[in-house]
PDB file of N, CA and C in Angstrom:
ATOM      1  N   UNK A   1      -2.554 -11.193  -5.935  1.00  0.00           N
ATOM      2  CA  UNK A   1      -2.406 -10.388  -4.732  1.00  0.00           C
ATOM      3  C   UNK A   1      -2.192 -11.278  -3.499  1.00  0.00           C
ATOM      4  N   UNK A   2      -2.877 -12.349  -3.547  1.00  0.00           N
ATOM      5  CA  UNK A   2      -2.637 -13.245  -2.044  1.00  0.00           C
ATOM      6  C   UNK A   2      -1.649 -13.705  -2.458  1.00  0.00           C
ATOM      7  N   UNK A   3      -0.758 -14.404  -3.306  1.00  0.00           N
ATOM      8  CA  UNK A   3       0.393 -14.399  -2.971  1.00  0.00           C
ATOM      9  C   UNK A   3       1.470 -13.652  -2.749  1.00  0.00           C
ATOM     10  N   UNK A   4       1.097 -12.228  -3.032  1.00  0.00           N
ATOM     11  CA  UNK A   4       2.318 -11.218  -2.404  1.00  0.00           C
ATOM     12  C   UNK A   4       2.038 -10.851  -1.090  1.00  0.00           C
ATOM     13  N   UNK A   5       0.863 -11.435  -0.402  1.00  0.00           N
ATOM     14  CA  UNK A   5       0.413 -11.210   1.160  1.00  0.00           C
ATOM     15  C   UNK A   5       1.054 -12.134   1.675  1.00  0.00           C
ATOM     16  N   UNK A   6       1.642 -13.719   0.941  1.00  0.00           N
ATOM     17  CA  UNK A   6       1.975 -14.523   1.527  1.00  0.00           C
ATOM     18  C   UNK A   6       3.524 -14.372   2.094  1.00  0.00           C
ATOM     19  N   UNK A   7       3.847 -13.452   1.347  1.00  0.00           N
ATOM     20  CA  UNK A   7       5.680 -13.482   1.143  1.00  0.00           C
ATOM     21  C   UNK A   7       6.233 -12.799   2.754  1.00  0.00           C
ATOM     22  N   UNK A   8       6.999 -13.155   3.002  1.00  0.00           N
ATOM     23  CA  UNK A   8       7.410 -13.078   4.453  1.00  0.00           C
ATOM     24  C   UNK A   8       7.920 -11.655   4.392  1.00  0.00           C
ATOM     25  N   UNK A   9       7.800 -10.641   5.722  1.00  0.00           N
ATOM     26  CA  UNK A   9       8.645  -9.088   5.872  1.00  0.00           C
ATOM     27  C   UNK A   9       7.325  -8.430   4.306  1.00  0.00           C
ATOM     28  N   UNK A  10       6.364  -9.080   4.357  1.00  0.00           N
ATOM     29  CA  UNK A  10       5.490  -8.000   3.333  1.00  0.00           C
ATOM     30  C   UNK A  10       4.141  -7.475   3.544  1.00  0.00           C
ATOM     31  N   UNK A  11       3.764  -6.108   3.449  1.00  0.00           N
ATOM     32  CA  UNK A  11       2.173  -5.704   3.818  1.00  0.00           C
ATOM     33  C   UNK A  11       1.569  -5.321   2.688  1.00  0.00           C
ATOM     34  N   UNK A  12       0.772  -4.885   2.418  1.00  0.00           N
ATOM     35  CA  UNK A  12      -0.401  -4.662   1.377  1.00  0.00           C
ATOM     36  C   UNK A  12      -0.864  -3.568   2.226  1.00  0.00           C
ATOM     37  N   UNK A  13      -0.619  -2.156   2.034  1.00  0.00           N
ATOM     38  CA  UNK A  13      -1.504  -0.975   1.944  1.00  0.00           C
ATOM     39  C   UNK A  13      -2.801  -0.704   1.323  1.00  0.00           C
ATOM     40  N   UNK A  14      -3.406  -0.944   1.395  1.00  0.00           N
ATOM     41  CA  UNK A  14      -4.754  -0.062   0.710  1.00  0.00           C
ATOM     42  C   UNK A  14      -5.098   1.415   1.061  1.00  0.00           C
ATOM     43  N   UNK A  15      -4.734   1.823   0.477  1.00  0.00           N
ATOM     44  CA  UNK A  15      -4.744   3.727   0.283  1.00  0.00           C
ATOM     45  C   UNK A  15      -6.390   4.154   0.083  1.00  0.00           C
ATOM     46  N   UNK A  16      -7.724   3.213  -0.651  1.00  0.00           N
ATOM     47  CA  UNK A  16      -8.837   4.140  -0.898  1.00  0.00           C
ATOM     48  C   UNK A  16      -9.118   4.394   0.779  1.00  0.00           C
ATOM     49  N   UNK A  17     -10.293   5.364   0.606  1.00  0.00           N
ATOM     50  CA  UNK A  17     -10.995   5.339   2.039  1.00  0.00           C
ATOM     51  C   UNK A  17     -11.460   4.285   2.762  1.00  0.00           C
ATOM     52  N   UNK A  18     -11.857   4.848   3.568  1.00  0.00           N
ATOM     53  CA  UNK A  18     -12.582   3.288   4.338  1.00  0.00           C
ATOM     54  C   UNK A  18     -14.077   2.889   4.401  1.00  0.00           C
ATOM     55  N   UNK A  19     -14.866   3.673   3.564  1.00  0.00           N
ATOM     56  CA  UNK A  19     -15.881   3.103   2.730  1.00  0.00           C
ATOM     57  C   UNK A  19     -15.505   2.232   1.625  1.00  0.00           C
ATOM     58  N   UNK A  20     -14.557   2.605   0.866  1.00  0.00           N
ATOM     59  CA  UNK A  20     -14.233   1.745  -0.128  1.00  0.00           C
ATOM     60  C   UNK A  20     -13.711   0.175   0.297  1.00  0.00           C
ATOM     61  N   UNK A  21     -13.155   0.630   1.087  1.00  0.00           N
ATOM     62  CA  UNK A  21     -12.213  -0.694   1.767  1.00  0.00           C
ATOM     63  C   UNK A  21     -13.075  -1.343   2.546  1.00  0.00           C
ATOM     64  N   UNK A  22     -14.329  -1.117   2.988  1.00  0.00           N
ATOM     65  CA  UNK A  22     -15.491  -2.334   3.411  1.00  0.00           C
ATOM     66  C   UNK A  22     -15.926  -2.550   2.527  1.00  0.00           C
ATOM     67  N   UNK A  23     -16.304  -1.956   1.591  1.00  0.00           N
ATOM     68  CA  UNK A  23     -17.093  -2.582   0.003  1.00  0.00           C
ATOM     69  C   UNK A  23     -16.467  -3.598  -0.263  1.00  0.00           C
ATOM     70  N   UNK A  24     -15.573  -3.573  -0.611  1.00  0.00           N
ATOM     71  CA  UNK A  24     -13.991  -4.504  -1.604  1.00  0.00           C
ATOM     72  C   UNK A  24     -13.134  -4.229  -1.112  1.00  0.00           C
ATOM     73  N   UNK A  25     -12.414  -5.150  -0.650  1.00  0.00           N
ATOM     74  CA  UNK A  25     -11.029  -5.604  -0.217  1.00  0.00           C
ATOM     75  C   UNK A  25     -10.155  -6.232  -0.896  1.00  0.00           C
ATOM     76  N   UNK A  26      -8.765  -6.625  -0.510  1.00  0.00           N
ATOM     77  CA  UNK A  26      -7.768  -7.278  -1.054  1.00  0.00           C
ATOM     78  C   UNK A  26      -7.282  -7.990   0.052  1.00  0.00           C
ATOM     79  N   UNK A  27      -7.772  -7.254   1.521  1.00  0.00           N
ATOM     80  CA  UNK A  27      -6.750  -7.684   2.545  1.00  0.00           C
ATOM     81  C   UNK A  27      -5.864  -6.459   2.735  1.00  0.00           C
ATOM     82  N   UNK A  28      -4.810  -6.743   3.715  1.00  0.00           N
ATOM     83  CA  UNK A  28      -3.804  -5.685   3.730  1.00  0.00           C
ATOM     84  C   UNK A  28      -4.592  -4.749   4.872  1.00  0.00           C
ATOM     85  N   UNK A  29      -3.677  -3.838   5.151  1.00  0.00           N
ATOM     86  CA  UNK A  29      -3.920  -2.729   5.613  1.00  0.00           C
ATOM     87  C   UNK A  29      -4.435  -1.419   5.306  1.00  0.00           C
ATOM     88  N   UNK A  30      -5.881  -0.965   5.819  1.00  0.00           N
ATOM     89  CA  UNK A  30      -6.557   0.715   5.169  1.00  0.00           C
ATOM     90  C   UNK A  30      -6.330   1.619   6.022  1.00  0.00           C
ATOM     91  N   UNK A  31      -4.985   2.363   5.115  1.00  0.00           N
ATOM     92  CA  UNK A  31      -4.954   3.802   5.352  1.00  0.00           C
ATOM     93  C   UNK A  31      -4.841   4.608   4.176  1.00  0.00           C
ATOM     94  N   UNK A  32      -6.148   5.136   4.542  1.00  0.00           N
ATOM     95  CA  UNK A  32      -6.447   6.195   3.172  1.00  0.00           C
ATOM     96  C   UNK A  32      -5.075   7.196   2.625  1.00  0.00           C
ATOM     97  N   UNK A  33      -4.634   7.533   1.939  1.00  0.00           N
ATOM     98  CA  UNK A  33      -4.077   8.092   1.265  1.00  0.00           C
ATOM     99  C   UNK A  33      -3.662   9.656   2.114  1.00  0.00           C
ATOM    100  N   UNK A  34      -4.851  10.246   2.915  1.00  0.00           N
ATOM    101  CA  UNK A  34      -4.780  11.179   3.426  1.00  0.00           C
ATOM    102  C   UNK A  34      -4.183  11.034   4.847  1.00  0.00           C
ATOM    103  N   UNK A  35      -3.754   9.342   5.243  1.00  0.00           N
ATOM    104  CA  UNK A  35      -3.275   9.803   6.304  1.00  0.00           C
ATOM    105  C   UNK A  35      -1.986   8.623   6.243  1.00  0.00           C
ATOM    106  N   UNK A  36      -1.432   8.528   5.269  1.00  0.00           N
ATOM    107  CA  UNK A  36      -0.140   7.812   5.304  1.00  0.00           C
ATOM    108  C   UNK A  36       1.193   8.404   5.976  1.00  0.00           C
ATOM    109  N   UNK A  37       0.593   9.790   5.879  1.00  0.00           N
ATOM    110  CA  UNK A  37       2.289   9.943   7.035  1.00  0.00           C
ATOM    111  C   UNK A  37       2.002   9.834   8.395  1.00  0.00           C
ATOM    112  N   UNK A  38       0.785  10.233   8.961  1.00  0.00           N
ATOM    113  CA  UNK A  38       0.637   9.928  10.382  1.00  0.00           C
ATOM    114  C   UNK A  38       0.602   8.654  10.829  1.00  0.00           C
ATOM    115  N   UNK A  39      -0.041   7.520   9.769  1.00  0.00           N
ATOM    116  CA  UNK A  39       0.496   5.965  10.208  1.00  0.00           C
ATOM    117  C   UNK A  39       1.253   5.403   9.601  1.00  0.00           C
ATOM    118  N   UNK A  40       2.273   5.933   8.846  1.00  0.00           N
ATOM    119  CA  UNK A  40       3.524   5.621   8.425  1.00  0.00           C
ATOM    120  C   UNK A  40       3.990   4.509   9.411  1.00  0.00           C
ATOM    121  N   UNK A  41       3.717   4.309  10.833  1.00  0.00           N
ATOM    122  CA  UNK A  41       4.146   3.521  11.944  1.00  0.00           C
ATOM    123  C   UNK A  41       4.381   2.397  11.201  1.00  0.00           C
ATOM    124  N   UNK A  42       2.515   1.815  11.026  1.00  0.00           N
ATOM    125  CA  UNK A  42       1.974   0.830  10.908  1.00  0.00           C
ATOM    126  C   UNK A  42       3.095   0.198   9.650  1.00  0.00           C
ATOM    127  N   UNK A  43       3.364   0.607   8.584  1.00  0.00           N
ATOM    128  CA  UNK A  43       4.393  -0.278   7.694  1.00  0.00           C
ATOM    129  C   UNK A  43       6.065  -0.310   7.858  1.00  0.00           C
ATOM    130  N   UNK A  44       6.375   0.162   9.098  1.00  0.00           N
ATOM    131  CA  UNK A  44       7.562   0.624   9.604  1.00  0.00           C
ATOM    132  C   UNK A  44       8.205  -0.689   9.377  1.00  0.00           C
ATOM    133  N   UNK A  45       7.683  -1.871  10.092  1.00  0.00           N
ATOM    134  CA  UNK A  45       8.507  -2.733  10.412  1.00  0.00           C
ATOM    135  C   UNK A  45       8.361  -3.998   9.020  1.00  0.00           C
ATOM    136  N   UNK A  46       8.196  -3.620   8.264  1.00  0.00           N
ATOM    137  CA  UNK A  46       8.029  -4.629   6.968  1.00  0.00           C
ATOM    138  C   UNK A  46       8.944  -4.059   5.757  1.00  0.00           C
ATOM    139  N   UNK A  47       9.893  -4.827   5.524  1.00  0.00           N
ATOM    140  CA  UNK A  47      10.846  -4.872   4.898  1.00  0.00           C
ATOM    141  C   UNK A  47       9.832  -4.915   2.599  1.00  0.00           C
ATOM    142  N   UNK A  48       9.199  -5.141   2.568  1.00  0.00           N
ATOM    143  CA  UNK A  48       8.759  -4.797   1.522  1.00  0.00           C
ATOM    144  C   UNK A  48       6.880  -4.537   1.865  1.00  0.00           C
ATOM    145  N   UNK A  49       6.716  -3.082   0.817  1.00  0.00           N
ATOM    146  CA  UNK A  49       5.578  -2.325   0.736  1.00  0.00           C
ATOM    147  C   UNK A  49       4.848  -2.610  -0.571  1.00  0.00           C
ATOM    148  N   UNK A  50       3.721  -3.095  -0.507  1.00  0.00           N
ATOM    149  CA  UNK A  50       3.024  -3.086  -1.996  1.00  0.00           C
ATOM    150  C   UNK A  50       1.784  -2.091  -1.318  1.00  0.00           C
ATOM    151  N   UNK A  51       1.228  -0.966  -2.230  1.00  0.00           N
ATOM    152  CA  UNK A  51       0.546   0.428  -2.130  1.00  0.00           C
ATOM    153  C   UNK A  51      -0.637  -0.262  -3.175  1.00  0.00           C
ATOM    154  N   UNK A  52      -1.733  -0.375  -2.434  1.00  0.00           N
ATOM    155  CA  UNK A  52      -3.045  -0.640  -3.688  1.00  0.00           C
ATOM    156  C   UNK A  52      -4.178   0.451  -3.637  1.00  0.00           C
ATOM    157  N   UNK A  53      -4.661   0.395  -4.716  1.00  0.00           N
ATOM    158  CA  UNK A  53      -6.022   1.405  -4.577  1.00  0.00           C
ATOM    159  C   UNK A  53      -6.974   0.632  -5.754  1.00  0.00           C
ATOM    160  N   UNK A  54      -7.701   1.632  -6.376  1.00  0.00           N
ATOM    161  CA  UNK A  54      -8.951   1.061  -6.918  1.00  0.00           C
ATOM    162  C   UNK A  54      -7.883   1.264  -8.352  1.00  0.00           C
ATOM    163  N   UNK A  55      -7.524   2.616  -8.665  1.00  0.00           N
ATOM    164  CA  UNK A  55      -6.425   2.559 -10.440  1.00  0.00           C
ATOM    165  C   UNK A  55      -5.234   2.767 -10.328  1.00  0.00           C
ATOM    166  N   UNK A  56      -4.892   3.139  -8.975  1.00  0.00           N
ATOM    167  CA  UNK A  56      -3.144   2.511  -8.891  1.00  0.00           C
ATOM    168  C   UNK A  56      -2.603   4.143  -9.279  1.00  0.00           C
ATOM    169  N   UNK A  57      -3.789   5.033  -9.319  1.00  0.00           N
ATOM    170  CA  UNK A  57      -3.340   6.872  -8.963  1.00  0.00           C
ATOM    171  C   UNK A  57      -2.867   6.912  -7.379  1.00  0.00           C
ATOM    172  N   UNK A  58      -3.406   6.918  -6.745  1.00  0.00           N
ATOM    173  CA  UNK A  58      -3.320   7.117  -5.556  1.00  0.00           C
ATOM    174  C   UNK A  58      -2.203   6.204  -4.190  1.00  0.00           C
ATOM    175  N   UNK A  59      -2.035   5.018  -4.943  1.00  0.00           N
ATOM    176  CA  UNK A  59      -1.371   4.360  -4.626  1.00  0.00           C
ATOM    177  C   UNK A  59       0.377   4.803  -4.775  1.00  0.00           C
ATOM    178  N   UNK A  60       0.233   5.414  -6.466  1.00  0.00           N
ATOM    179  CA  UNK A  60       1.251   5.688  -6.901  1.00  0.00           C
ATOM    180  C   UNK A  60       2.176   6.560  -6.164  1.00  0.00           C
ATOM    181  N   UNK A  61       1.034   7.570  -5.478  1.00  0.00           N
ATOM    182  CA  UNK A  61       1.577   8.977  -4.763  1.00  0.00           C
ATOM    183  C   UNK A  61       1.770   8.155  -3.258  1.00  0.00           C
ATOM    184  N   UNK A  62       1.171   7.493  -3.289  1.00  0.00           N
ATOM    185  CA  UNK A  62       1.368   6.967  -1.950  1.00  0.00           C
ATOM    186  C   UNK A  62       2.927   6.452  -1.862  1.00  0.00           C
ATOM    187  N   UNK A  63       3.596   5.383  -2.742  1.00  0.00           N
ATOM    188  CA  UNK A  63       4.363   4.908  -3.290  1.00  0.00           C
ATOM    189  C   UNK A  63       5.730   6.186  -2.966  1.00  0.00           C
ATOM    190  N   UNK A  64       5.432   6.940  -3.827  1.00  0.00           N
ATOM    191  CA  UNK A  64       6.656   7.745  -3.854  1.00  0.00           C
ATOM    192  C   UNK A  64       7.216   8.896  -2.760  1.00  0.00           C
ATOM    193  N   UNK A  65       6.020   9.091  -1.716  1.00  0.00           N
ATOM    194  CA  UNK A  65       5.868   9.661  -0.307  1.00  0.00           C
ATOM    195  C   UNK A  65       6.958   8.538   0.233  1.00  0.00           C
ATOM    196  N   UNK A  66       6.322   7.144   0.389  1.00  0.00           N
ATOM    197  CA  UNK A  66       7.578   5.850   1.120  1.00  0.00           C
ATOM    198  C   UNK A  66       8.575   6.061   0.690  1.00  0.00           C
ATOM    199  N   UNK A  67       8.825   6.490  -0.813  1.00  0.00           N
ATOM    200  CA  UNK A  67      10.286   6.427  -1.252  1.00  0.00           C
ATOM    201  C   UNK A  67      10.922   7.414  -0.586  1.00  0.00           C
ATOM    202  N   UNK A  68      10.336   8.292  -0.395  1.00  0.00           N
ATOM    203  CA  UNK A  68      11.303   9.730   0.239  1.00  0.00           C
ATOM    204  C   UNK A  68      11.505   9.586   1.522  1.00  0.00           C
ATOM    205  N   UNK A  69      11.329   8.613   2.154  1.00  0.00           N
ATOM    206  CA  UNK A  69      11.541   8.671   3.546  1.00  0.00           C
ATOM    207  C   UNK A  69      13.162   8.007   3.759  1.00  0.00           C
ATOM    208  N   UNK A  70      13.947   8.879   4.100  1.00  0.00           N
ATOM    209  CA  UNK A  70      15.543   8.298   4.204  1.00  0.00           C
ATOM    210  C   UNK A  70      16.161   7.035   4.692  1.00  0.00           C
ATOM    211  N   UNK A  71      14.738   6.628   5.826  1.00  0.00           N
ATOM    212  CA  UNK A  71      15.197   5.522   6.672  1.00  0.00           C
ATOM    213  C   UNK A  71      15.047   4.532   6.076  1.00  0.00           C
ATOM    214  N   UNK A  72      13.969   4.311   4.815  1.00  0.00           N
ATOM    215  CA  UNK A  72      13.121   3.245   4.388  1.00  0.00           C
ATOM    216  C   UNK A  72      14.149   3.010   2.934  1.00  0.00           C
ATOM    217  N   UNK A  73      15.005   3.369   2.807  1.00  0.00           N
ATOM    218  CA  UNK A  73      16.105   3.228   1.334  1.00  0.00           C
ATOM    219  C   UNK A  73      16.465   1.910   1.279  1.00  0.00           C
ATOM    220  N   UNK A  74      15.937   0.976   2.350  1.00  0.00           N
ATOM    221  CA  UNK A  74      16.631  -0.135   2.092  1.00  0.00           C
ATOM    222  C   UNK A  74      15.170  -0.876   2.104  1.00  0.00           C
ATOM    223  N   UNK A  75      13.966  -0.415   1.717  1.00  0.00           N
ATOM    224  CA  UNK A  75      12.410  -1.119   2.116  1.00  0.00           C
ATOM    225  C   UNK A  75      12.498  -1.382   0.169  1.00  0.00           C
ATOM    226  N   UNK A  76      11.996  -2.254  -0.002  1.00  0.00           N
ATOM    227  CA  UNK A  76      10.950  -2.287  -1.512  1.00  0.00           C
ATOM    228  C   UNK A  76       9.832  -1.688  -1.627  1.00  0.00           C
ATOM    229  N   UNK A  77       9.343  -0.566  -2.164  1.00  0.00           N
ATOM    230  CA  UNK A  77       7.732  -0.295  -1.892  1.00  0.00           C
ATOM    231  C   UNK A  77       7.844  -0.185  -3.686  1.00  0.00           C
ATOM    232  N   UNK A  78       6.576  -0.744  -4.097  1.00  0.00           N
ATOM    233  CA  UNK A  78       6.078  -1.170  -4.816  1.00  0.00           C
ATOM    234  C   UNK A  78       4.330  -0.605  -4.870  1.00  0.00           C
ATOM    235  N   UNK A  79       3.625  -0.759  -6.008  1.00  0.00           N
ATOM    236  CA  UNK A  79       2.625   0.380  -6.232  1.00  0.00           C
ATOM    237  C   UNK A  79       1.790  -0.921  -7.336  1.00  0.00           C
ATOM    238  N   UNK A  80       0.510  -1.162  -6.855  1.00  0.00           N
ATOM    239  CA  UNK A  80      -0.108  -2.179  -8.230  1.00  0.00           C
ATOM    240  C   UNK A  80      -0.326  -1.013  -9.509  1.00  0.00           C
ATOM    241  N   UNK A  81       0.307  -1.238 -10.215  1.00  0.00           N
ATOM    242  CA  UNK A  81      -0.302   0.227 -11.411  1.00  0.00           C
ATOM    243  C   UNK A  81      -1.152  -0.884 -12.074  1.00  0.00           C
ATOM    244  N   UNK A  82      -2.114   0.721 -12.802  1.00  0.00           N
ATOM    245  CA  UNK A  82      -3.537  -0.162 -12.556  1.00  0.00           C
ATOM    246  C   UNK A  82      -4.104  -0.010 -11.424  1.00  0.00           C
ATOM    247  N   UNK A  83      -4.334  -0.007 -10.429  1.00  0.00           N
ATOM    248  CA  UNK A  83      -4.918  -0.624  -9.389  1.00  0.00           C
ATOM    249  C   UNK A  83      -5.321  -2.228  -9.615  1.00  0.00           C
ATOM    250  N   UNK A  84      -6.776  -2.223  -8.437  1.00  0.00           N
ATOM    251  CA  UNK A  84      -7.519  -3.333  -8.538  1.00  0.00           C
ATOM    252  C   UNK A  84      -8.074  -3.979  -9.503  1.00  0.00           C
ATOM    253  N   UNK A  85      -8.743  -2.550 -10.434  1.00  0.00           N
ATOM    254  CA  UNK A  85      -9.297  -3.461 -11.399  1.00  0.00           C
ATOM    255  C   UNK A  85      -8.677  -3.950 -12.470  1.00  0.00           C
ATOM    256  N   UNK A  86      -7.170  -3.334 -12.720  1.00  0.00           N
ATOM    257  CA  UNK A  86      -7.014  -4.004 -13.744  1.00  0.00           C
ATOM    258  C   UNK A  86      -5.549  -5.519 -13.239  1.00  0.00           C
ATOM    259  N   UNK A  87      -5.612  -6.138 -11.484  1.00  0.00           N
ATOM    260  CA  UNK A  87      -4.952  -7.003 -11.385  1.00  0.00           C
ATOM    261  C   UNK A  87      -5.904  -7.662 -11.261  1.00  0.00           C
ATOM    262  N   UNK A  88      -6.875  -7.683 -11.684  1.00  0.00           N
ATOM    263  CA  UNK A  88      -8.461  -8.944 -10.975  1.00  0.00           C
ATOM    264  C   UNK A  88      -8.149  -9.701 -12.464  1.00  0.00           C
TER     265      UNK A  88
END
């Protein structure tokens, strides 16, 4: 995971809540799942998206919400399947 934080034009979403996301981290950015279209902002300007969660459900949906957005057809968004526990 830290090296796909390293890669230039790239963010790391974290989709659980934000209890989860002070427990355990990866880094990246927490916006829960429930509010990815209202800060949709926040990954606007990054040319590739990796979507994490705890099993890579939630991420997934997260994932395919970015895909539908018309403007972003030229973004990479990407989804850890699995989640966390099974890239540790």
């Amino acid at each position: 995971m830290k090296e796909i934080q390293r890669q230039e034009d790239t963010v790391v979403i974290d989709v659980r809540e934000g209890w989860e996301f002070e427990e355990f981290n990866e880094g990246g950015i927490n916006i829960p799942l429930a509010e990815i279209r209202e800060k949709r902002s926040l990954a606007a300007d990054f040319n590739t998206i990796v979507v994490i969660c705890t099993n890579g459900v939630r991420s997934k949906v997260a994932a395919m919400d970015y895909c539908r957005i018309p403007e972003w057809n030229d973004k990479k968004i990407l989804h850890v399947k699995g989640g966390i526990i099974e890239s540790e």
